[in-house]
Protein backbone atom coordinates (compact mmCIF):
# COMPACT_ATOMS: atom_id res chain seq x y z
CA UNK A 1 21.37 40.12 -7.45
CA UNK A 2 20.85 43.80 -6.92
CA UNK A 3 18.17 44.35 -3.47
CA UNK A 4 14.88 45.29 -4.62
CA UNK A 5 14.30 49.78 -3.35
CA UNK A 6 11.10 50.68 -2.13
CA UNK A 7 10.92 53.95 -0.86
CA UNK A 8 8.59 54.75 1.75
CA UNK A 9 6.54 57.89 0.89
CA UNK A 10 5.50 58.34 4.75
CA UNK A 11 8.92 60.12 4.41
CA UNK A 12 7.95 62.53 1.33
CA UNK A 13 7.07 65.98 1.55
CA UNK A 14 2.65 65.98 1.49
CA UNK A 15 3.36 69.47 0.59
CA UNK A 16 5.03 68.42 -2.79
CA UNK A 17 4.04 64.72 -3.22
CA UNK A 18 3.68 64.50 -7.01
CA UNK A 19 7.08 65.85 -7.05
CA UNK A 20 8.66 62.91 -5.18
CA UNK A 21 6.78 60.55 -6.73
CA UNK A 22 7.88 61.52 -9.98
CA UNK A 23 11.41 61.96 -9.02
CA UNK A 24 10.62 58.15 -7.87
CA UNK A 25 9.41 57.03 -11.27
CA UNK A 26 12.79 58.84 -12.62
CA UNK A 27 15.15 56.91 -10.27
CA UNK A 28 15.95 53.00 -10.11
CA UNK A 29 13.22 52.54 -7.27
CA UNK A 30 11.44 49.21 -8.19
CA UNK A 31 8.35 49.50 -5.76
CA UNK A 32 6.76 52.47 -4.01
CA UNK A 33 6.34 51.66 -0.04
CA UNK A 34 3.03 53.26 1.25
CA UNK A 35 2.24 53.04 4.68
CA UNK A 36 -1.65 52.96 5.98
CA UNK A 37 -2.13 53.35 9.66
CA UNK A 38 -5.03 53.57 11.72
CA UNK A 39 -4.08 55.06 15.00
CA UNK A 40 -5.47 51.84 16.75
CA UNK A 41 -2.82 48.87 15.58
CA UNK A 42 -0.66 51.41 15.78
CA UNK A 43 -0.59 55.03 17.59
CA UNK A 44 -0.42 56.73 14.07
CA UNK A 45 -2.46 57.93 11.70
CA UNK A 46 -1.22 58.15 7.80
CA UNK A 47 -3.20 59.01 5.18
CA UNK A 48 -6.35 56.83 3.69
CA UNK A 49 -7.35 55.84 0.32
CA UNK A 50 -8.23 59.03 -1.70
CA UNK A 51 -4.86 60.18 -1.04
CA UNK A 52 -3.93 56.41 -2.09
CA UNK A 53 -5.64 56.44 -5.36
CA UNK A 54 -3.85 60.09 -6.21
CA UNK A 55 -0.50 58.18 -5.56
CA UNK A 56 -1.57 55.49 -7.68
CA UNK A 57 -2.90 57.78 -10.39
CA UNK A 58 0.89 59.36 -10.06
CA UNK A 59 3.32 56.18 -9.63
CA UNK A 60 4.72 54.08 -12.34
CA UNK A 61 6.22 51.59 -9.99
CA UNK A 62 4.21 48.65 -8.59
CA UNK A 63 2.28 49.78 -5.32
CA UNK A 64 3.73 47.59 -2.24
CA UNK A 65 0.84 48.46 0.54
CA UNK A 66 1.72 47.82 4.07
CA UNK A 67 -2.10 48.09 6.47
CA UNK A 68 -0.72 48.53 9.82
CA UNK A 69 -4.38 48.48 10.61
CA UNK A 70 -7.16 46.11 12.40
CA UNK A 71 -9.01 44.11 10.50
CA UNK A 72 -7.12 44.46 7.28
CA UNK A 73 -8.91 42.02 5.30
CA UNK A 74 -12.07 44.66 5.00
CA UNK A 75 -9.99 47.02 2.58
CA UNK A 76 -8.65 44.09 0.50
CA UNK A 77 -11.40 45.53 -2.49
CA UNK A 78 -10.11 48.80 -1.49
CA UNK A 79 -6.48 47.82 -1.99
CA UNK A 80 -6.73 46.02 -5.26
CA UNK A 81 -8.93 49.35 -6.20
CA UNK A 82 -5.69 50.99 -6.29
CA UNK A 83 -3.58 48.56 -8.80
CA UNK A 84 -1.69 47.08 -5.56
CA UNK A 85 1.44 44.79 -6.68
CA UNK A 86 1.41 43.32 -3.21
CA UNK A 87 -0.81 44.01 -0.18
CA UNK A 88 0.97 43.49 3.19
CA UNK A 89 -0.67 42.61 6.48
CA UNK A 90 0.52 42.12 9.86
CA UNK A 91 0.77 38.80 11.74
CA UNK A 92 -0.19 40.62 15.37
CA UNK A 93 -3.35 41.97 13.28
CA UNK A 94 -4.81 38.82 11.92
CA UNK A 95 -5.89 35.83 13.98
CA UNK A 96 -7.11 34.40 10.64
CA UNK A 97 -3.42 34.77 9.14
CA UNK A 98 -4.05 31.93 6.22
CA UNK A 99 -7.69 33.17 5.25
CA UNK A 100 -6.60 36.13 4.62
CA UNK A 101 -4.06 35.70 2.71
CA UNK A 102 -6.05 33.64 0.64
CA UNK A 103 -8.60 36.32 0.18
CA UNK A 104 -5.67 38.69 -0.80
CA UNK A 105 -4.11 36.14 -3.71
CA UNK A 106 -7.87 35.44 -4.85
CA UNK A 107 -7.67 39.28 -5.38
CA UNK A 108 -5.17 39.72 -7.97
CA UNK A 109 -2.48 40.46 -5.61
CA UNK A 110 0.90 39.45 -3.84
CA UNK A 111 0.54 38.61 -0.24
CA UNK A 112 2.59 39.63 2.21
CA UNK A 113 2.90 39.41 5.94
CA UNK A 114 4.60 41.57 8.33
CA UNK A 115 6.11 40.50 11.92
CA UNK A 116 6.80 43.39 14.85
CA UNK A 117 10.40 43.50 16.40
CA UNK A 118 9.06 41.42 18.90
CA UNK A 119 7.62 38.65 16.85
CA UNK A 120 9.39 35.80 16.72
CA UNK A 121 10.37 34.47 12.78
CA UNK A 122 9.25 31.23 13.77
CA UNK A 123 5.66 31.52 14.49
CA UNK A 124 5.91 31.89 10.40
CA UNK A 125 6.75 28.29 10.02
CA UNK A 126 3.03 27.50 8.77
CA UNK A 127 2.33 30.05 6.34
CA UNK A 128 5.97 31.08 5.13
CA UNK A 129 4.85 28.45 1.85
CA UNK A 130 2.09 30.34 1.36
CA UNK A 131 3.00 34.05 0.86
CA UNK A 132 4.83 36.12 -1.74
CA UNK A 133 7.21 38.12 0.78
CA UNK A 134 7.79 38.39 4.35
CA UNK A 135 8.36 42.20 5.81
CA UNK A 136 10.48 42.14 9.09
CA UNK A 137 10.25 45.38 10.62
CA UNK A 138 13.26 46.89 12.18
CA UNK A 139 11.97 49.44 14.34
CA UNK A 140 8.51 49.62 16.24
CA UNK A 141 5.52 50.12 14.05
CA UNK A 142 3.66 53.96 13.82
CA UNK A 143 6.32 56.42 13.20
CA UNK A 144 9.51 57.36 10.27
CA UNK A 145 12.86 57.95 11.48
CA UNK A 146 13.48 55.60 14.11
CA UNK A 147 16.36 54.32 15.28
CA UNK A 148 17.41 50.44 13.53
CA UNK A 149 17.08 47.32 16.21
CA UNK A 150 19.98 45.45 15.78
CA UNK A 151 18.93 42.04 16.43
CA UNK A 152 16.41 42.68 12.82
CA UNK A 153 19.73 41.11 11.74
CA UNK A 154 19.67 37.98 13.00
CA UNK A 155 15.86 37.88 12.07
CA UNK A 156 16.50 37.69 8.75
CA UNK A 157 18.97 35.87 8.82
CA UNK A 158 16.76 33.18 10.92
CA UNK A 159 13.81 33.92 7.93
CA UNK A 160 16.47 32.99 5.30
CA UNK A 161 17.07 29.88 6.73
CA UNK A 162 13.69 28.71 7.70
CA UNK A 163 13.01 29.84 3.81
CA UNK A 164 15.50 27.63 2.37
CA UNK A 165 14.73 24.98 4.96
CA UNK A 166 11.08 24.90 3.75
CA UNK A 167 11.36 25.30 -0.01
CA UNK A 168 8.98 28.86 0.24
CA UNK A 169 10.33 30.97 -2.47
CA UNK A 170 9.41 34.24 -0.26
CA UNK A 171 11.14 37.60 -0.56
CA UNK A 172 12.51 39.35 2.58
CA UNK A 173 11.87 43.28 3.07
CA UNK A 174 13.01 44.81 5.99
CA UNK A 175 11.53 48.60 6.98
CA UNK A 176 12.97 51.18 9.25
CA UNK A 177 15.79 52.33 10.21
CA UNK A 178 17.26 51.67 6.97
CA UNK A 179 20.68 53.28 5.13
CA UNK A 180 23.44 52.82 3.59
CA UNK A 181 25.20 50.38 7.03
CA UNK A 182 22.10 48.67 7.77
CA UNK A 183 20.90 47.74 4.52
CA UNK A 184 24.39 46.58 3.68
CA UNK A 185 24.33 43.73 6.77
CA UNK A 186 20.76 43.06 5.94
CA UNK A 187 21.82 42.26 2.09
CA UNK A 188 24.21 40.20 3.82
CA UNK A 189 21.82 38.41 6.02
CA UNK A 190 19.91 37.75 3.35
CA UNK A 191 17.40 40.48 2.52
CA UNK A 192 15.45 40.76 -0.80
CA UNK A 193 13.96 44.15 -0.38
CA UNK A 194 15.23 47.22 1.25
CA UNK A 195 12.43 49.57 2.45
CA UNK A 196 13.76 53.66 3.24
CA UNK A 197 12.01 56.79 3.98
CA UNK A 198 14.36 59.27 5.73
CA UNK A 199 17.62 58.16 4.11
CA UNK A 200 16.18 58.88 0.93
CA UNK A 201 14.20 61.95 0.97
CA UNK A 202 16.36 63.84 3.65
CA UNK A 203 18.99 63.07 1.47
CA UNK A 204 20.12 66.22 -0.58
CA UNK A 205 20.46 63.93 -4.01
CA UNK A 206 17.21 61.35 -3.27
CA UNK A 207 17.80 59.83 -6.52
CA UNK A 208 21.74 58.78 -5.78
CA UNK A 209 20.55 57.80 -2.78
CA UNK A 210 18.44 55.15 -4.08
CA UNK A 211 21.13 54.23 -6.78
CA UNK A 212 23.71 53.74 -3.91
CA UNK A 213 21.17 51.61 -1.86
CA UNK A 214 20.57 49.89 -5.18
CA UNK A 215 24.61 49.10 -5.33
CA UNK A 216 24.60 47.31 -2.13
């Protein structure tokens, strides 16, 4: 089975943003990867939700919203607002991990939960039944273009075995660091979703880009 391609728009050009959303909705993207940060989870700020509901407006792919926030259950109304085909929250950022990912499914939409590099996959043993997709991220939360932490490899490979070891039918999406190597050993660890921001839109041909991630 082909990996699901969700690229990250924190990459894009704000100058021209319709334009690479569009070239998005023209290439075999599945899911568009938007990235909402606070500057308190982490030391970034993105953009907030009028920008959000102009990218909405503009995509034809499903919305896959990732709050690296505090408190991310407050913009769940917010976040289904916006058409969201999955809303993604962090494990670090939620004390009340299964209420809110309750409150997100009673919404309308996919939950999600995210772990830092330095999370380990097996504090996820007593919600992995209960969400849609698990996001391990490969580089440290904030900021695009990082460089890819090797052992996100093993992660997922650990995820896909506590997965099949629990009967959860949750996807895995990995984000940052991602390109043509990495993705290929995380499709062979066992990832479901490939998240990319620089490889694709510093790439002079975006749209082969996402075609050759695709191929994987």
């Amino acid at each position: 089975m082909k990996p699901i391609i969700a690229p990250s728009i924190l990459s894009a050009d704000f100058g021209y943003l319709a334009r690479d959303i569009e070239m998005i909705n023209r290439s075999e993207a599945e899911w568009v990867h938007i990235d909402v940060m606070d500057g308190v989870f982490v030391p970034n700020i993105s953009f907030g939700f009028p920008v959000l509901k102009y990218v909405a407006r503009l995509s034809e792919k499903p919305l896959d919203v990732h709050l690296m926030i505090v408190n991310p259950e407050k913009f769940i109304p917010e976040v289904k607002a916006l058409g969201a085909h999955t809303m993604n929250v962090h494990y670090e950022a939620c004390p009340h991990l299964h209420r809110v990912i309750q409150q997100i499914r009673e919404a309308g939409m996919n939950p999600a939960v995210t772990i830092n590099p330095a999370t380990p996959v097996s504090l996820l043993q007593d919600i992995i039944k209960d969400v849609y997709m698990v996001l391990v991220m490969s580089v440290n939360p904030g900021f695009g273009g990082q460089k890819f932490i090797d052992h996100s490899v093993e992660k997922v490979r650990e995820l896909r075995e506590l997965i099949e070891r629990t009967g959860s039918e949750a996807l895995i999406e990995v984000d940052g660091g991602i390109n043509l190597e990495t993705g290929a050993r995380l499709i062979e660890a066992g990832a479901d979703v490939l998240v990319a921001g620089n490889a694709i839109f510093a790439d002079p041909d975006p749209k082969m880009m996402i075609h050759r991630l695709q191929s994987l």
